[in-house]
Protein backbone atom coordinates (compact mmCIF):
# COMPACT_ATOMS: atom_id res chain seq x y z
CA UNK A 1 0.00 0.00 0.00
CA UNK A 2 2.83 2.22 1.30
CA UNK A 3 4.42 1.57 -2.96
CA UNK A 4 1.36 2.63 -4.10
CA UNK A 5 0.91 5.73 -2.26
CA UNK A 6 4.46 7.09 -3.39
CA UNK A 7 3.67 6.25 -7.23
CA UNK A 8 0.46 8.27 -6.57
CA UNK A 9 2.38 11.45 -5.42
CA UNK A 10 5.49 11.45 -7.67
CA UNK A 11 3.20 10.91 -11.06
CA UNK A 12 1.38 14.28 -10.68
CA UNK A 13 4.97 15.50 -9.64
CA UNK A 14 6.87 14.45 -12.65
CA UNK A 15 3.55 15.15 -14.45
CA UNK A 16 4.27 18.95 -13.07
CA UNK A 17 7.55 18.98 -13.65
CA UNK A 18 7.16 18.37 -17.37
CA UNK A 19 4.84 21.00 -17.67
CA UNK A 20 6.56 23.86 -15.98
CA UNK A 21 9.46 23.05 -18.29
CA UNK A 22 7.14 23.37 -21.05
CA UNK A 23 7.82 20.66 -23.43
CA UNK A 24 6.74 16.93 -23.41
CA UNK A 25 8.95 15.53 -25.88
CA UNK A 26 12.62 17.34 -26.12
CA UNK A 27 13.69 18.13 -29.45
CA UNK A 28 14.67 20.93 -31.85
CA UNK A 29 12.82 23.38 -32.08
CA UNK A 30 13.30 26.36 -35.21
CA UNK A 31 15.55 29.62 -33.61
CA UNK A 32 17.58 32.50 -34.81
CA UNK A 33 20.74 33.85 -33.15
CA UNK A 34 21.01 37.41 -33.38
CA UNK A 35 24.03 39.01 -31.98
CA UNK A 36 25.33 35.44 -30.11
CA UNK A 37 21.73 35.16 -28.71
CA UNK A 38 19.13 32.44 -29.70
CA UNK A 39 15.59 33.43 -29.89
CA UNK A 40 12.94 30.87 -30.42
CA UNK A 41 8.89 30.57 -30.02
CA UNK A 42 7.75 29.62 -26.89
CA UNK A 43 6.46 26.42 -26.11
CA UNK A 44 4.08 28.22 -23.55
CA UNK A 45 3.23 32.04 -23.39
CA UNK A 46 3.85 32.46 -20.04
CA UNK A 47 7.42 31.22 -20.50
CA UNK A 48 8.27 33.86 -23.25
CA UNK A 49 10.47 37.10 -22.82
CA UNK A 50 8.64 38.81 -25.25
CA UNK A 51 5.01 39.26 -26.79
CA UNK A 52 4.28 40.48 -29.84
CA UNK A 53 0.55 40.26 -31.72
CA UNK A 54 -0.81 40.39 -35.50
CA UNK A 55 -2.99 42.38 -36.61
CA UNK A 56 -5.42 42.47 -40.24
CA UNK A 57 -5.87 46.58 -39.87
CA UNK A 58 -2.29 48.34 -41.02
CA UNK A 59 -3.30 51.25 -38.76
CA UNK A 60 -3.39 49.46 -35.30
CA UNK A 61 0.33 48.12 -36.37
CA UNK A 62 3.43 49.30 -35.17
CA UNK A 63 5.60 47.35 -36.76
CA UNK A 64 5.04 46.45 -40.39
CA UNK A 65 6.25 42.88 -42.35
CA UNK A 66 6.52 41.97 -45.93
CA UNK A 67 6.15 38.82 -47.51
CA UNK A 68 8.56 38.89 -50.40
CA UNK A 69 9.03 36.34 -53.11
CA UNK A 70 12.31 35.70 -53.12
CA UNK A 71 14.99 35.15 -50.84
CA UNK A 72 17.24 37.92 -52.64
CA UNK A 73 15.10 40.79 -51.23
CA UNK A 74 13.97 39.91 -48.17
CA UNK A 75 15.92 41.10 -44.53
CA UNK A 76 15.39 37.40 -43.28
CA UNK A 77 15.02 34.34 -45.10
CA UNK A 78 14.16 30.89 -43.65
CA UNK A 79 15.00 28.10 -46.04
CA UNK A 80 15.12 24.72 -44.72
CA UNK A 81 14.96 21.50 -47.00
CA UNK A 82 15.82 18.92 -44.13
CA UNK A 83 14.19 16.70 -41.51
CA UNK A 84 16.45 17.67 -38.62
CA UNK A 85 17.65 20.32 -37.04
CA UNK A 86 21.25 21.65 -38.17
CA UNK A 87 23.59 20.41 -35.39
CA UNK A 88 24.93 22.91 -33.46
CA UNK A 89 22.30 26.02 -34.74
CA UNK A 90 21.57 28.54 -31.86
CA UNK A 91 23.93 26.97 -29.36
CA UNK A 92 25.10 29.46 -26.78
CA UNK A 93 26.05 29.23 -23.39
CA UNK A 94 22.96 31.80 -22.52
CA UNK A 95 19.09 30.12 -22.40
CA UNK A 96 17.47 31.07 -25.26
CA UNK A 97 15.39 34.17 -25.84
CA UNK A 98 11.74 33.47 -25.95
CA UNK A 99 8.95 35.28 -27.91
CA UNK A 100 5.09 34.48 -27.75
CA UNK A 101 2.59 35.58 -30.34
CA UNK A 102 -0.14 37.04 -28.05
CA UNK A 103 -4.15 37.70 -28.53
CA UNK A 104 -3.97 40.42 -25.69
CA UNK A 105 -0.84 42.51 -26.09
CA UNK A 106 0.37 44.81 -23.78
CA UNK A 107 0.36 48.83 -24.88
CA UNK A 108 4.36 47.89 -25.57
CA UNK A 109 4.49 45.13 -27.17
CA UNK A 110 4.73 44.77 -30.99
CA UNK A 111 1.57 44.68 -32.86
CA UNK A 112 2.67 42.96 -36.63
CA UNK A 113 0.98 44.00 -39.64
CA UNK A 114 1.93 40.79 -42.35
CA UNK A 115 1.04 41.68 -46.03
CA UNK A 116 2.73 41.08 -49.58
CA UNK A 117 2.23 44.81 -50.14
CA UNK A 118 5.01 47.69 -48.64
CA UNK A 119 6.19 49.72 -47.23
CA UNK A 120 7.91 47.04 -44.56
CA UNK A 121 10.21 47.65 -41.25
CA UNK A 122 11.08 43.99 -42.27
CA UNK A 123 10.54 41.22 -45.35
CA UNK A 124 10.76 38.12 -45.04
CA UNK A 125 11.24 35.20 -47.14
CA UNK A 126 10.08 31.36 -45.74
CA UNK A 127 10.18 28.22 -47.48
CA UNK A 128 10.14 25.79 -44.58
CA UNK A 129 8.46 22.76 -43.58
CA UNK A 130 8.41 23.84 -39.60
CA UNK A 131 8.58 27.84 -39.15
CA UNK A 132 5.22 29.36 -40.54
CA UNK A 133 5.18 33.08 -42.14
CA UNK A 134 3.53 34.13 -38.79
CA UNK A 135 6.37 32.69 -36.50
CA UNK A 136 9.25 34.07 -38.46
CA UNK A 137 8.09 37.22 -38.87
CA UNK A 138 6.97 36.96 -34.33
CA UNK A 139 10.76 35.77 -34.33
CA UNK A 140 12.59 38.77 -36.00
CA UNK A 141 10.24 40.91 -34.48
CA UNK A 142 10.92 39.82 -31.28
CA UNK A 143 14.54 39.76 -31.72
CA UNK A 144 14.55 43.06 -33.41
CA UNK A 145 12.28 44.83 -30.36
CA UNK A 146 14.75 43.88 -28.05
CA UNK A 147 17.59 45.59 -29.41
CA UNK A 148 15.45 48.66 -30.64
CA UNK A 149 14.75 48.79 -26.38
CA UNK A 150 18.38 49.00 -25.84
CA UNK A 151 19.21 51.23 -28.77
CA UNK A 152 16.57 53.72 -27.42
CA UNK A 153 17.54 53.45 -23.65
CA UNK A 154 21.22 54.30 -24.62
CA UNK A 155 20.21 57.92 -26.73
């Protein structure tokens, strides 16, 4: 009885555990480094650094991202062809940075407004079979916002 009552407490533990580190099964997951410094999605949004939202109406954005057709033009281009993750891509001794796309921003984060049609703070360019037009334009955003707040906080 006694073996029974300690596998009934540790399964919601380990249960827990797995949860609060926010991923069942480990495995790569699609980053960037910027400036030595990974940034990924988050697993869960309450694990992320930063937010940043989408938006269909061009005046509620504040940060504006183009879809362009080819990898030539665009600021960022995602291009993967493979079933794994590159070994070694976005390893740094610091934790990754994390970025959720939100449904309620906050007044400072980044609101994204994703079209095929300029003007653009960013374009993009994505042919991949895991990172979706939405997360790599949340990733350079995210990654970008970060060291626009620094830029600013040094003038």
């Amino acid at each position: 009885m006694l073996r029974l009552n300690i596998l009934a407490s540790v399964v919601p533990l380990a249960i827990a555990a797995l949860f609060a580190r926010g991923e069942f099964l480990a495995g790569p997951r699609a980053c960037i480094e910027i400036a030595g410094t990974s940034v990924q999605i988050a697993a869960l949004s309450w694990q992320a650094h930063h937010n940043v939202a989408f938006t269909d109406d061009p005046s509620h954005a504040t940060v504006r991202v183009q879809i362009s057709d080819d990898a030539e033009t665009a600021d960022f281009t995602v291009i993967d062809d493979i079933d794994t993750a590159e070994a070694g891509a976005c390893e740094s001794n610091a934790p990754p940075r994390l970025v959720a796309i939100s449904r309620n921003p906050s007044p400072s984060d980044p609101v994204i407004y994703l079209s095929r049609d300029g003007p653009a703070d960013y374009r993009i360019f994505v042919s991949s079979k895991s990172l979706s037009l939405l997360d790599a334009a949340a990733l350079i955003v995210g990654a970008r916002s970060e060291r626009r707040r620094v830029e600013a906080a040094l003038l």
